[in-house]
PDB file of N, CA and C in Angstrom:
ATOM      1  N   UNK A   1      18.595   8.381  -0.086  1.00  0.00           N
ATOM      2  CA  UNK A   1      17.294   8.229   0.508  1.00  0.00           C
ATOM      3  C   UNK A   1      16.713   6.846   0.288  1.00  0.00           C
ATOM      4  N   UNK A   2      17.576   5.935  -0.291  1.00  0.00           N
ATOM      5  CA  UNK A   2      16.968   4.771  -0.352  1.00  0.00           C
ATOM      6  C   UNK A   2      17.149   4.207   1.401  1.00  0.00           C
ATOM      7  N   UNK A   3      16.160   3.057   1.080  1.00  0.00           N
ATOM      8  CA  UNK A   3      16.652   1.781   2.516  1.00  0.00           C
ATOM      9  C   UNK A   3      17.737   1.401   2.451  1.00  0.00           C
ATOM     10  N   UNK A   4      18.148   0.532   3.974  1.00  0.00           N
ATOM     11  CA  UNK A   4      19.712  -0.071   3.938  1.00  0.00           C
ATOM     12  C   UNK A   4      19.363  -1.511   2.601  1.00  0.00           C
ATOM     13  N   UNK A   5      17.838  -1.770   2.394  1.00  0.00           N
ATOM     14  CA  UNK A   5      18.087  -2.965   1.843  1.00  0.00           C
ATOM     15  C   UNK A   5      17.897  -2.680   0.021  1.00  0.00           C
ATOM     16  N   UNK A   6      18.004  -1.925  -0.043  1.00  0.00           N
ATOM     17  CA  UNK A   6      18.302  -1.398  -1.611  1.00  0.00           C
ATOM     18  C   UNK A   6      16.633  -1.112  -1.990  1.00  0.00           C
ATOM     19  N   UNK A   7      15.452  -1.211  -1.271  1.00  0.00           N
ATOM     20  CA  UNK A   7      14.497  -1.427  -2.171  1.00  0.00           C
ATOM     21  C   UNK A   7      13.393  -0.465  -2.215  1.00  0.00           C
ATOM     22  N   UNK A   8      13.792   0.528  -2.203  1.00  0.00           N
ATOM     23  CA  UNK A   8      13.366   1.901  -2.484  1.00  0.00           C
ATOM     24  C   UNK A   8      13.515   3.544  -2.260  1.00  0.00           C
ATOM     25  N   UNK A   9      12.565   4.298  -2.099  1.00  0.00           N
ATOM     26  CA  UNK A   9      13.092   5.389  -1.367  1.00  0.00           C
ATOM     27  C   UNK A   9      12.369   5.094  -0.332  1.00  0.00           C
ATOM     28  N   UNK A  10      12.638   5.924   0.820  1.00  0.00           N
ATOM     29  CA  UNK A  10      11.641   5.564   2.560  1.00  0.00           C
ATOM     30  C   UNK A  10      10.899   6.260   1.928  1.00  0.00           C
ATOM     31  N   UNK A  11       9.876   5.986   2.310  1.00  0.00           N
ATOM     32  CA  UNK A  11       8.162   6.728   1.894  1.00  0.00           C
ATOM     33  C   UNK A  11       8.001   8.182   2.041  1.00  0.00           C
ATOM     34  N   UNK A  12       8.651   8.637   3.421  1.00  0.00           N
ATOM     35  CA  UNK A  12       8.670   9.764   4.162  1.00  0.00           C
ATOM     36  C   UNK A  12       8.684  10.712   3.225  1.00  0.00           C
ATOM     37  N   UNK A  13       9.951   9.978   2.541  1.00  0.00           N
ATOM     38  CA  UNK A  13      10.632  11.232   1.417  1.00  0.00           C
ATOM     39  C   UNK A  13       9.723  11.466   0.356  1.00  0.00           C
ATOM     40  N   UNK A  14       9.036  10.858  -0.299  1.00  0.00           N
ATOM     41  CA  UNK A  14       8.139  10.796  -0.847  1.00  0.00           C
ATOM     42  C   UNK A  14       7.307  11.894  -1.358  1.00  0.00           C
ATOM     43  N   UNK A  15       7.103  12.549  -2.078  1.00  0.00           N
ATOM     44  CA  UNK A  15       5.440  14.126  -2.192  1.00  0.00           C
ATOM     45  C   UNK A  15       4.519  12.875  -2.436  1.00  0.00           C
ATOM     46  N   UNK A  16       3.794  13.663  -1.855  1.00  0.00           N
ATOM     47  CA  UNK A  16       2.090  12.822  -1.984  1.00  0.00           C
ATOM     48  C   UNK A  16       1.868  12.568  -2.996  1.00  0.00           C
ATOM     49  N   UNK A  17       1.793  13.173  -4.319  1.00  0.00           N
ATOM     50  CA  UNK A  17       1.608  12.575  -5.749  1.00  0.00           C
ATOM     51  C   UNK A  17       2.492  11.581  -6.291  1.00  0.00           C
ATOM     52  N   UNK A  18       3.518  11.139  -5.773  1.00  0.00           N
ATOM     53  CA  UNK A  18       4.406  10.344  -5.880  1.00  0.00           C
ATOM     54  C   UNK A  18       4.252   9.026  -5.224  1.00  0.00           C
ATOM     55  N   UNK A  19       3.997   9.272  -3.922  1.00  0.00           N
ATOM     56  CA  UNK A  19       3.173   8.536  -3.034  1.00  0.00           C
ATOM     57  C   UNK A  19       2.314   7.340  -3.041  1.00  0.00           C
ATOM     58  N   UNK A  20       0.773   8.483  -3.743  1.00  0.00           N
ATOM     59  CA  UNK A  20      -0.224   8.155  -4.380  1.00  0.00           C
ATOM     60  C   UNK A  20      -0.122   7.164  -5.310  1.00  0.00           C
ATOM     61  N   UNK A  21       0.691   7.772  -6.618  1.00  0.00           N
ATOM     62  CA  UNK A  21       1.453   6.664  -7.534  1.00  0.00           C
ATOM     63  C   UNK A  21       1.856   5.449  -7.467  1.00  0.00           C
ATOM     64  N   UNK A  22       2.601   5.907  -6.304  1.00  0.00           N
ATOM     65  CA  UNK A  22       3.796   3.928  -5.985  1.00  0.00           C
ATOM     66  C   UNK A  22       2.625   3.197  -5.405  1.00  0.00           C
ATOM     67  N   UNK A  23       1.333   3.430  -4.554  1.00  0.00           N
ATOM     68  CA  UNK A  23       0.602   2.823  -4.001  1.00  0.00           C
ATOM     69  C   UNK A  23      -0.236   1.861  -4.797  1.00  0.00           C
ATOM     70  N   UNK A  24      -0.499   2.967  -5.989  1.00  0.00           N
ATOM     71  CA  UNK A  24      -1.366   2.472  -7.122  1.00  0.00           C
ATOM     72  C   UNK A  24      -0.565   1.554  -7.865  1.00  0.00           C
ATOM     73  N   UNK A  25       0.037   1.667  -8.140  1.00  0.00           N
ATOM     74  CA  UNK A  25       1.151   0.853  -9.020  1.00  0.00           C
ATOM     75  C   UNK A  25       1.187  -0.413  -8.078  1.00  0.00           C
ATOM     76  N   UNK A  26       1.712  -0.452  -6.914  1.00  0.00           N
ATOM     77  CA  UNK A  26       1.863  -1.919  -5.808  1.00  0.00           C
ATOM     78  C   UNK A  26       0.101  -2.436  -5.846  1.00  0.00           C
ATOM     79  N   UNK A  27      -1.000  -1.710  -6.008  1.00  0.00           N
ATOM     80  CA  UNK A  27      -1.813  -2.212  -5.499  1.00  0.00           C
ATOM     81  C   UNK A  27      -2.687  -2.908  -7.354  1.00  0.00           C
ATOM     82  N   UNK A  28      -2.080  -2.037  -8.752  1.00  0.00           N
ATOM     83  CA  UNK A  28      -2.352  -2.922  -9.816  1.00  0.00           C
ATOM     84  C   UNK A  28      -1.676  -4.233 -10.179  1.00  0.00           C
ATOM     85  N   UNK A  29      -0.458  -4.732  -9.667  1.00  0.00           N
ATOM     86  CA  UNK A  29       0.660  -5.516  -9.547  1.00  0.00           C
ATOM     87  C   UNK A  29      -0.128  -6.442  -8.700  1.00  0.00           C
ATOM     88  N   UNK A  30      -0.812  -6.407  -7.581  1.00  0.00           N
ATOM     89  CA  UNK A  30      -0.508  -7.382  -6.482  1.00  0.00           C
ATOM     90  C   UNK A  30      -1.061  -8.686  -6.879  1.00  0.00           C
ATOM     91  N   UNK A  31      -1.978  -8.937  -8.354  1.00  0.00           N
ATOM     92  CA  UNK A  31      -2.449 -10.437  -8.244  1.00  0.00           C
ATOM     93  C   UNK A  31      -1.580 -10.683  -9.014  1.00  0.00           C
ATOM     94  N   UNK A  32      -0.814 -10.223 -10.099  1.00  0.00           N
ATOM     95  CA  UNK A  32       0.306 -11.254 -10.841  1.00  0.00           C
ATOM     96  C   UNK A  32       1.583 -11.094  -9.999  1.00  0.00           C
ATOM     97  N   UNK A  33       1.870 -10.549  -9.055  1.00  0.00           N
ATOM     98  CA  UNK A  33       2.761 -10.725  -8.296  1.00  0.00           C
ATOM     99  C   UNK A  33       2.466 -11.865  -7.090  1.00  0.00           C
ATOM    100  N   UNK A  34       1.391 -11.818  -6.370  1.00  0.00           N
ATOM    101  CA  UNK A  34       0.766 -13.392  -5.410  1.00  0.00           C
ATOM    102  C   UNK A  34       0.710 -14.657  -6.653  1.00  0.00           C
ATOM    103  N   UNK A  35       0.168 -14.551  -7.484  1.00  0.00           N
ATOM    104  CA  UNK A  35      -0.035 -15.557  -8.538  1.00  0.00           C
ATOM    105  C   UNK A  35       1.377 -15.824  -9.393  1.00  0.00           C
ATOM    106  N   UNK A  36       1.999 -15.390  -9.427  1.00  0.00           N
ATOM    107  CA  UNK A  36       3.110 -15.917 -10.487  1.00  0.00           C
ATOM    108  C   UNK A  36       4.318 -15.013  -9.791  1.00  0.00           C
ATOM    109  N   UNK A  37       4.411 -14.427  -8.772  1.00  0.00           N
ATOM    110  CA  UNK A  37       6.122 -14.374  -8.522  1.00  0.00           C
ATOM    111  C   UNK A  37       6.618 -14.889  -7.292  1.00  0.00           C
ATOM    112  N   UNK A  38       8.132 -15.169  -7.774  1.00  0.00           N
ATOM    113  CA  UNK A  38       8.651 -15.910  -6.719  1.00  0.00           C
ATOM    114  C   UNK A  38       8.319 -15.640  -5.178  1.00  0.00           C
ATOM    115  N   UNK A  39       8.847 -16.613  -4.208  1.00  0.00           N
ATOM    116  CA  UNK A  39       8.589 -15.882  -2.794  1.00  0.00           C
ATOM    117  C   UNK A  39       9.475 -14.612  -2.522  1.00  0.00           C
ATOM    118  N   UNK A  40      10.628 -14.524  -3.017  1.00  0.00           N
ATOM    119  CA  UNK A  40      10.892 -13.199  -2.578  1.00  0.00           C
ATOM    120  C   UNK A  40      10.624 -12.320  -3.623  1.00  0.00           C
ATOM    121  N   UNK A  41       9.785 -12.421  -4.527  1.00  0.00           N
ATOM    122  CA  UNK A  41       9.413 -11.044  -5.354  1.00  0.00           C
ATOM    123  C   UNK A  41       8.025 -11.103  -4.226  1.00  0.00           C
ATOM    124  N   UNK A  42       7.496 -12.031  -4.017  1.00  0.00           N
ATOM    125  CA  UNK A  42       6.193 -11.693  -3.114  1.00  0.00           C
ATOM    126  C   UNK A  42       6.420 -10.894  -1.522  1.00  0.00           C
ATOM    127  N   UNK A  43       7.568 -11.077  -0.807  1.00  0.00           N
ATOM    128  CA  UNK A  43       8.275 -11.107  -0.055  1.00  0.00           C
ATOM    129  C   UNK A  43       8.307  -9.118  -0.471  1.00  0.00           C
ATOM    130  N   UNK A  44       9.423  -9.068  -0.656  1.00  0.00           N
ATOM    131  CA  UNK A  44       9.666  -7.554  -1.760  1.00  0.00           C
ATOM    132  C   UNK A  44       8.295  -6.725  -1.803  1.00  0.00           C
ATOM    133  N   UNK A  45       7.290  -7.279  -2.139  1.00  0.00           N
ATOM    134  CA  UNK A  45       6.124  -6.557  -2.686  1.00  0.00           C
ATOM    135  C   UNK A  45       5.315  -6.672  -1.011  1.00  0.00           C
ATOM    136  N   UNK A  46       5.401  -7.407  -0.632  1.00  0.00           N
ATOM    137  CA  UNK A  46       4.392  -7.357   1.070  1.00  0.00           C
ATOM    138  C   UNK A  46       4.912  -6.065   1.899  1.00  0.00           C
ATOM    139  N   UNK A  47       6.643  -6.157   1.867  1.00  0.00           N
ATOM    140  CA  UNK A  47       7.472  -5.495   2.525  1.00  0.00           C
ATOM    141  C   UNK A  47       7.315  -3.948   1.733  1.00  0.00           C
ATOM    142  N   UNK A  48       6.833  -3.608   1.136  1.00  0.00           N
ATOM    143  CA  UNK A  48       6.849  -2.256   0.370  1.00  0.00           C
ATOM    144  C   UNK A  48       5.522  -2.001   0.215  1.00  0.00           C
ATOM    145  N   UNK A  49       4.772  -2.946   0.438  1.00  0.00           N
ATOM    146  CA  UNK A  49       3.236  -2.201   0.239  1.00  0.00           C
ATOM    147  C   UNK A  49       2.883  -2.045   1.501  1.00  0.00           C
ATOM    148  N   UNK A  50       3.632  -2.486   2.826  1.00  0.00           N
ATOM    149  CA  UNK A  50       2.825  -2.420   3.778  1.00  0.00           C
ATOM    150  C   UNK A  50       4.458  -1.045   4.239  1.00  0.00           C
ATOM    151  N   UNK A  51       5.506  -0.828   3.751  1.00  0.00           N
ATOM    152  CA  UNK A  51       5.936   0.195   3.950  1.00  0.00           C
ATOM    153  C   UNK A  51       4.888   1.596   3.793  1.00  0.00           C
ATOM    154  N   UNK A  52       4.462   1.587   2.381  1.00  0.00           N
ATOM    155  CA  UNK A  52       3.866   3.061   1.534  1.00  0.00           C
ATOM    156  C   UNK A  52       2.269   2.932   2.643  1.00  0.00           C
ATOM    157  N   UNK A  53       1.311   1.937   2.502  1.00  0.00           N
ATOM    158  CA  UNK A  53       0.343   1.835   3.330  1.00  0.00           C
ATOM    159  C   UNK A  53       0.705   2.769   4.697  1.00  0.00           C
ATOM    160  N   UNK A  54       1.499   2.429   5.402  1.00  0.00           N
ATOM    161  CA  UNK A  54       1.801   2.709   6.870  1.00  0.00           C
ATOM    162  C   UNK A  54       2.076   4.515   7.206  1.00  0.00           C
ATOM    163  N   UNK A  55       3.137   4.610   5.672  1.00  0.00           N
ATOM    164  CA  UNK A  55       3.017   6.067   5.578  1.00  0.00           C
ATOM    165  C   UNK A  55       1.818   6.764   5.399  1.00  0.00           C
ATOM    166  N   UNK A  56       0.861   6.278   4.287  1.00  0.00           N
ATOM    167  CA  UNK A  56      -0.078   7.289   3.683  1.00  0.00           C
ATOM    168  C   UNK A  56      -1.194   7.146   5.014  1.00  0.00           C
ATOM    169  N   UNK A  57      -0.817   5.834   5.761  1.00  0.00           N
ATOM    170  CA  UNK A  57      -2.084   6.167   6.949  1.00  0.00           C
ATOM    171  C   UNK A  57      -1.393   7.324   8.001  1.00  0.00           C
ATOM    172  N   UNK A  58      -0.365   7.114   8.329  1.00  0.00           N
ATOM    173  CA  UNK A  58       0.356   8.607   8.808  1.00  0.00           C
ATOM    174  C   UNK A  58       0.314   9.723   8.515  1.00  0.00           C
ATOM    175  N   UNK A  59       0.433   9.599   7.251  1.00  0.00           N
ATOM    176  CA  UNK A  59       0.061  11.239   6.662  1.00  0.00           C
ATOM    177  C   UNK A  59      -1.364  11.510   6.989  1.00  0.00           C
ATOM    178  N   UNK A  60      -2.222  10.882   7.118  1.00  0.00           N
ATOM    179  CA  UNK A  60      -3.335  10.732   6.777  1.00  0.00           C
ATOM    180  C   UNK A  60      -4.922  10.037   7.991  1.00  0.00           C
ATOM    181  N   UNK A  61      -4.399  10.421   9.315  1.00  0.00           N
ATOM    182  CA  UNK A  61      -5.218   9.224  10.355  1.00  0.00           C
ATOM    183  C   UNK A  61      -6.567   9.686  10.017  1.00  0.00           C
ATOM    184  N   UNK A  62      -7.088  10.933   9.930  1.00  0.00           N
ATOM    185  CA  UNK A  62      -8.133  10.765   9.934  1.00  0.00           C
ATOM    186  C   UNK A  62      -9.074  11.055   8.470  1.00  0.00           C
ATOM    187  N   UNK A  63      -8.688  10.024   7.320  1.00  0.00           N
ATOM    188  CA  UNK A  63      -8.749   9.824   6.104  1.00  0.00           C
ATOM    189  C   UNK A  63     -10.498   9.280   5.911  1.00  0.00           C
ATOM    190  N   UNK A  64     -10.650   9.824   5.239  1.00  0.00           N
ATOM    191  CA  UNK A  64     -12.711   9.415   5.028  1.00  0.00           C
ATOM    192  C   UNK A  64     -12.767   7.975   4.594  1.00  0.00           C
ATOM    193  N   UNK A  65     -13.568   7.589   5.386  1.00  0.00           N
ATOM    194  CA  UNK A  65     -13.931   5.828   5.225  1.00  0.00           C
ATOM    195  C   UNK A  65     -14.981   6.150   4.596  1.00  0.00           C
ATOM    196  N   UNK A  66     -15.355   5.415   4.028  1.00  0.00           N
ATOM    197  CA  UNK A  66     -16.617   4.985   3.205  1.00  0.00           C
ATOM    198  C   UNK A  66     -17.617   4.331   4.025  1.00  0.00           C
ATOM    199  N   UNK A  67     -18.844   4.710   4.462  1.00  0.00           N
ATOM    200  CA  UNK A  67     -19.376   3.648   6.036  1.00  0.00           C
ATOM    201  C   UNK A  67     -19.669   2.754   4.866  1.00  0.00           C
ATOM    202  N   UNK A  68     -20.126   2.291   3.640  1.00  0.00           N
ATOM    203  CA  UNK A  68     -20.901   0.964   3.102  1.00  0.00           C
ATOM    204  C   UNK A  68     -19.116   0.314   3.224  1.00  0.00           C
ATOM    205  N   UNK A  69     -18.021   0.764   3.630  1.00  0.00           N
ATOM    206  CA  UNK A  69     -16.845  -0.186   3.659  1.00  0.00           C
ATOM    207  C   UNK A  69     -16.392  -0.185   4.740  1.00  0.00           C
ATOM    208  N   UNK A  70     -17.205  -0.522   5.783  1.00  0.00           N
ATOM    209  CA  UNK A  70     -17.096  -0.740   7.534  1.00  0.00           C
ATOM    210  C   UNK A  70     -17.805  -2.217   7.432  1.00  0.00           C
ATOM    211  N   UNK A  71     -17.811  -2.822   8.825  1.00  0.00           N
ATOM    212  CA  UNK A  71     -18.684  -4.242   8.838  1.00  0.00           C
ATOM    213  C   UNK A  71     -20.026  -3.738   8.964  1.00  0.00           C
ATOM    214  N   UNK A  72     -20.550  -2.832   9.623  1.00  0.00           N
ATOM    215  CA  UNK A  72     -21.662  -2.451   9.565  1.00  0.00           C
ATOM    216  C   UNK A  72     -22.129  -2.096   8.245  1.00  0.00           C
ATOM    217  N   UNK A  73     -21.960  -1.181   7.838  1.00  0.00           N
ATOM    218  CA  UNK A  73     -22.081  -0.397   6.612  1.00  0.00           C
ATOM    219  C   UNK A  73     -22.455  -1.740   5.179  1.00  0.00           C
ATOM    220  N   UNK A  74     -21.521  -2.723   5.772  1.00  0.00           N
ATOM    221  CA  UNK A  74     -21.180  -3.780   4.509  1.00  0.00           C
ATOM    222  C   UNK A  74     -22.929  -4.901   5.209  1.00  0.00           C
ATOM    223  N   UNK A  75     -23.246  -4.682   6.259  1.00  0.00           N
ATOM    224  CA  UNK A  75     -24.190  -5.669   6.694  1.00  0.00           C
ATOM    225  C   UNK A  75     -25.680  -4.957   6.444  1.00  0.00           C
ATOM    226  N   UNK A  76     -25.683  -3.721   6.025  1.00  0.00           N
ATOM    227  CA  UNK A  76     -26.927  -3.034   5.971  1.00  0.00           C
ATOM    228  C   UNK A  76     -27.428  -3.421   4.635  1.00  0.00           C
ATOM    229  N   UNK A  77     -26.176  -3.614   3.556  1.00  0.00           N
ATOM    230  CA  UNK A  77     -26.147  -3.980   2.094  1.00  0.00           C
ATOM    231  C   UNK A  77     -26.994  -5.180   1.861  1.00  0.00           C
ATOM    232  N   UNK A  78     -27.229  -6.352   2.855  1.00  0.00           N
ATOM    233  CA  UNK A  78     -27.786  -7.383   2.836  1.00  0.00           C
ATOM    234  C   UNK A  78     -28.904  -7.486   2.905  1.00  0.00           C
TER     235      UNK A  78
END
């Protein structure tokens, strides 16, 4: 169930708590990974966060937004 390019499982396969996990994990990583890793560890990490992203919005289209985290919502704040 991994990819042809070795670098994970496909998301699909995934349970949602597992999911959830790898998302969180890519999304505590992402400033010492932009800030201090190579281009293809940055490369690696774009390509897998925007893999798991793409799924959980699939699983998920009509997922609760926050309106104060819309442009509107964010312009009423002012």
């Amino acid at each position: 169930m991994t990819h042809g390019d070795g670098h994970g499982i496909d998301p699909d396969g995934l349970d949602e708590e597992t999911l959830l996990d790898e998302l969180q994990h890519l999304h505590d990583t992402r400033h010492q990974t932009f800030r201090h890793g190579s281009d293809d560890a940055l490369e690696a990490h774009d390509r897998r966060t925007r893999e798991l992203e793409t799924e959980y919005l699939r699983r998920h289209p009509n997922r609760e937004v926050d309106p104060a985290r819309t442009r509107s919502g964010a312009r009423d704040d002012t």
